[in-house]
C-alpha atoms as a PDB file:
ATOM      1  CA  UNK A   1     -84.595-161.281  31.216  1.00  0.00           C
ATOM      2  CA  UNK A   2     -88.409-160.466  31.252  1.00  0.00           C
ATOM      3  CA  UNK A   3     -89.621-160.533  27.509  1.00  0.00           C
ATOM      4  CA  UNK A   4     -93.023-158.310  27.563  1.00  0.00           C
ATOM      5  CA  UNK A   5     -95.147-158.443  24.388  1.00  0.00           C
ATOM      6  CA  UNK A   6     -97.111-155.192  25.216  1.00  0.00           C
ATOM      7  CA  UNK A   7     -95.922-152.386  27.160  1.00  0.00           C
ATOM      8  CA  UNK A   8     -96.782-152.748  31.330  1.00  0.00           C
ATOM      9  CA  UNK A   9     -95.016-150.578  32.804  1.00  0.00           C
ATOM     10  CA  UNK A  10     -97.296-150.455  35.849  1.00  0.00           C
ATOM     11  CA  UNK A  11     -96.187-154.003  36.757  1.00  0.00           C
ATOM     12  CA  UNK A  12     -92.306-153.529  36.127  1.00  0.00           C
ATOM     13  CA  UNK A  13     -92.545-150.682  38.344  1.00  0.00           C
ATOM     14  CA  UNK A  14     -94.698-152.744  40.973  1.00  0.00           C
ATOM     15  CA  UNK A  15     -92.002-155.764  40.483  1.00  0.00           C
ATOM     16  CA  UNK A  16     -89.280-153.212  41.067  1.00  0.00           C
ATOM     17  CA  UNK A  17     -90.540-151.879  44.457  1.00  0.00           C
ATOM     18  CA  UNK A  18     -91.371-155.074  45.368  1.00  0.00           C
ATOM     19  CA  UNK A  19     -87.995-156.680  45.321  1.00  0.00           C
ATOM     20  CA  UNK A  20     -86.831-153.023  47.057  1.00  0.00           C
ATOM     21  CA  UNK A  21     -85.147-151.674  43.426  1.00  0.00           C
ATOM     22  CA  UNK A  22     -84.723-148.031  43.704  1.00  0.00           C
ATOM     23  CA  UNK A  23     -82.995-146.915  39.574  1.00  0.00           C
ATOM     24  CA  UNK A  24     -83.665-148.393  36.223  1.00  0.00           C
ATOM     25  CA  UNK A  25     -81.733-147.465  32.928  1.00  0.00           C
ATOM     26  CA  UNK A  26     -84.198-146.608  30.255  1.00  0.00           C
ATOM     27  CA  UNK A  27     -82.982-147.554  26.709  1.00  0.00           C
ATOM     28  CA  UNK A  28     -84.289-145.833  23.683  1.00  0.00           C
ATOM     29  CA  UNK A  29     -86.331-143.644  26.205  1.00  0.00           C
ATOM     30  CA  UNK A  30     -87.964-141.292  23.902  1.00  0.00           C
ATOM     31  CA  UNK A  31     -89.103-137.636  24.845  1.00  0.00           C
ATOM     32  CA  UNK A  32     -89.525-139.567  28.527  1.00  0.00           C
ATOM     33  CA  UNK A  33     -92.811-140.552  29.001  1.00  0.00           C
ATOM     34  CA  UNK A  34     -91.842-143.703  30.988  1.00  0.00           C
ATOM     35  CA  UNK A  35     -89.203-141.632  33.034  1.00  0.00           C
ATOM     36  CA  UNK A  36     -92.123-139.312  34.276  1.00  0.00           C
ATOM     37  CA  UNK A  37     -93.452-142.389  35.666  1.00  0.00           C
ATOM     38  CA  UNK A  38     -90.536-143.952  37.112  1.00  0.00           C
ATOM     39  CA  UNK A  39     -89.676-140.661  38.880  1.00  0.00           C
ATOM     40  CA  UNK A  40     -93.179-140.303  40.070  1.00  0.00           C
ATOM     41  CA  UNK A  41     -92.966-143.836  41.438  1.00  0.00           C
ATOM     42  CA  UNK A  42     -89.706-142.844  43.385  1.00  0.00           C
ATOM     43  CA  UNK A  43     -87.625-144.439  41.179  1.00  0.00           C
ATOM     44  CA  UNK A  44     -84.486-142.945  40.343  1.00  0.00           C
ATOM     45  CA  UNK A  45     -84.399-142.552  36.300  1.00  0.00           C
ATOM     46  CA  UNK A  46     -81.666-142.361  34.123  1.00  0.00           C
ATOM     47  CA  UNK A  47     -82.332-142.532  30.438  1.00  0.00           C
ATOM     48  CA  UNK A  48     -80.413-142.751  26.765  1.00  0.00           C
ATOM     49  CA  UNK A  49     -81.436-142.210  23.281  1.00  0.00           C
ATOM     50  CA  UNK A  50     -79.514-142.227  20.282  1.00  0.00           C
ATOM     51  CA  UNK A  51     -81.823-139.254  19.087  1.00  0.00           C
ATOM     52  CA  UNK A  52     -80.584-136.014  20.371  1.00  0.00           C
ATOM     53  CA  UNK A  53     -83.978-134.423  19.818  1.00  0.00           C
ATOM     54  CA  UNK A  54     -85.920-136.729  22.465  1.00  0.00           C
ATOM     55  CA  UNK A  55     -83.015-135.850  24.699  1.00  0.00           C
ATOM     56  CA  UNK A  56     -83.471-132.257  24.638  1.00  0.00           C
ATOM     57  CA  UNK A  57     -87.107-132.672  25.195  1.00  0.00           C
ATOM     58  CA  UNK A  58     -86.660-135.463  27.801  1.00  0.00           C
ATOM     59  CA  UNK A  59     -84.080-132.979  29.336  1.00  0.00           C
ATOM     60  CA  UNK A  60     -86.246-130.101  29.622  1.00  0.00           C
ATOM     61  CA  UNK A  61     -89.000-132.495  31.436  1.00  0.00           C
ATOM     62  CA  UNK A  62     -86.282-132.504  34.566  1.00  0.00           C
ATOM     63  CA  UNK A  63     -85.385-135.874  33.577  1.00  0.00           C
ATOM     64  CA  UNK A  64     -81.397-137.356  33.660  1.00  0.00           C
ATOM     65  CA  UNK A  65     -81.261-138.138  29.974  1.00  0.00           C
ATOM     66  CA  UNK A  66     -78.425-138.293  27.467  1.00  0.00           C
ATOM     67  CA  UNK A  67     -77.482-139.357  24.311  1.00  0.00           C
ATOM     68  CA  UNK A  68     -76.389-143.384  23.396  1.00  0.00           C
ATOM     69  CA  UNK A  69     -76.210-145.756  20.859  1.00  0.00           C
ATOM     70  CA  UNK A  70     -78.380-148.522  22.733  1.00  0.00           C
ATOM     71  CA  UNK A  71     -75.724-151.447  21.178  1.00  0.00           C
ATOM     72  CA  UNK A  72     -72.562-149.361  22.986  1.00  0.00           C
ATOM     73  CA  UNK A  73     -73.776-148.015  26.424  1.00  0.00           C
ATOM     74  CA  UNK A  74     -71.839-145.630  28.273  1.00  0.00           C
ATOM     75  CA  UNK A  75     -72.043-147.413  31.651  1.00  0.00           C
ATOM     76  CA  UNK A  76     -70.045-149.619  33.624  1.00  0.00           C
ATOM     77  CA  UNK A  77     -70.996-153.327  33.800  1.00  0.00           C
ATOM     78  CA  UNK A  78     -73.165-154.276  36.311  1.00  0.00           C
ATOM     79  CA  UNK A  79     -74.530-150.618  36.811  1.00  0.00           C
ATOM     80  CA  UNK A  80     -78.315-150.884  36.986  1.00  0.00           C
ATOM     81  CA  UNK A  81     -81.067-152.671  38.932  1.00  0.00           C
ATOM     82  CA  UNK A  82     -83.313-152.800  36.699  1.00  0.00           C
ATOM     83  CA  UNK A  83     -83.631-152.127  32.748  1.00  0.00           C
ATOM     84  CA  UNK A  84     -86.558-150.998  30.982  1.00  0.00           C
ATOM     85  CA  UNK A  85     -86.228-150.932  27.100  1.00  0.00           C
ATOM     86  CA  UNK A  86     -89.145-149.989  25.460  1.00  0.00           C
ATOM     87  CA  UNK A  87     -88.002-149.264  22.045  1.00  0.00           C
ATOM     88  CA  UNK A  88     -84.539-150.608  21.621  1.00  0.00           C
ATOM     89  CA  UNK A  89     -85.536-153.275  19.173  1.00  0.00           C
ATOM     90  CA  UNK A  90     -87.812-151.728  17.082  1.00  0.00           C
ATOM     91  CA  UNK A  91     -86.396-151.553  13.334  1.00  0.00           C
ATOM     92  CA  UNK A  92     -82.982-153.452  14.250  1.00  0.00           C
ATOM     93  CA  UNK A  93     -81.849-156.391  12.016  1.00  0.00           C
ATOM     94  CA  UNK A  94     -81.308-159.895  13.822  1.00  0.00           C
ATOM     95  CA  UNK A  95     -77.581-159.384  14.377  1.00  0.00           C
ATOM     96  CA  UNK A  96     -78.254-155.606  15.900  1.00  0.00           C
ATOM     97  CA  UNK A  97     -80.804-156.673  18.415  1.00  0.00           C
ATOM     98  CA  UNK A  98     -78.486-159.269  19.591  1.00  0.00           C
ATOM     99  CA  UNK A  99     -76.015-156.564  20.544  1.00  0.00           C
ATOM    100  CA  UNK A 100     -78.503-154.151  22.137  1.00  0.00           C
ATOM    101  CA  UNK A 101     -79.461-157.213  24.101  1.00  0.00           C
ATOM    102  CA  UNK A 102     -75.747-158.142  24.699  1.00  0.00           C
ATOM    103  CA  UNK A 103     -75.452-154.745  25.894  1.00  0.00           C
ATOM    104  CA  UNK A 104     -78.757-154.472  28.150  1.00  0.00           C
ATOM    105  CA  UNK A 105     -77.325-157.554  30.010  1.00  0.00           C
ATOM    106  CA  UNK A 106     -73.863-156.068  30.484  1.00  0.00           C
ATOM    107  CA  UNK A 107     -75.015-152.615  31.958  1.00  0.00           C
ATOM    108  CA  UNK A 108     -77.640-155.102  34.763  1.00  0.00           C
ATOM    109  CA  UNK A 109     -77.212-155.731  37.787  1.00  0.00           C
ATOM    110  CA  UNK A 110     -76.610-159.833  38.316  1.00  0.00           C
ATOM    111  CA  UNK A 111     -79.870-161.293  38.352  1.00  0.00           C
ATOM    112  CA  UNK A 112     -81.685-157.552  37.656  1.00  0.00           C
ATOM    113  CA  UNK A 113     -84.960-157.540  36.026  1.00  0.00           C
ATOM    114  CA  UNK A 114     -84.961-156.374  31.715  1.00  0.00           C
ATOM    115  CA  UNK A 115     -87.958-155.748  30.506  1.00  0.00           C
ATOM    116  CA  UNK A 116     -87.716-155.645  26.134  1.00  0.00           C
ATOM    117  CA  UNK A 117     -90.920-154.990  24.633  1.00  0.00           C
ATOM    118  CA  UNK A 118     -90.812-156.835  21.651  1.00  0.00           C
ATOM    119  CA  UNK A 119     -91.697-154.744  18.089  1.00  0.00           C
END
């Protein structure tokens, strides 16, 4: 997992392209800020947020959004290439960020790139 202390995008998406990922899961995307970038990048962009407001708004932006509690992911295991998760940790107790991480881990790829921004 890649632990970032600020957020850097620009370098996950250079790190992605560079080892030839093409779709990252966003967790606790927001109104989609990030997944304008990602798309603009030509990566393919599929994002969750347990708020159904930044959904609608993220959905109206064109962007494949939908609602998700970020410690029970809809997704198969070993879905994503990459994981970009922003948010996810912000405001969680000790025991609640270990299952959002749990579940960030489950949803990658083996060996796929996480990027947590630490709160």
């Amino acid at each position: 997992m890649t632990l970032l202390t600020e957020t850097s995008l620009e370098p996950f998406i250079a790190l992605l392209k560079a080892q030839g990922r093409h779709a990252v899961l966003d967790v606790c995307c927001g109104p989609g800020d990030d997944g304008l970038r990602f798309v603009q990048a030509g990566i393919h962009y599929t994002g969750v947020d347990p708020f159904d407001g930044n959904v609608r708004y993220a959905m109206a932006r064109r962007l494949s959004v939908s609602v998700a509690d970020p410690t029970r992911l809809p997704f198969a295991a070993n879905t994503f290439p990459a994981v970009w998760a922003v948010q996810s940790l912000e405001g969680l107790t000790a025991d609640q960020a270990e299952d959002v991480v749990r579940e960030l881990e489950r949803v990658a790829e083996p060996g796929a790139p996480i990027a947590v921004v630490l709160p």
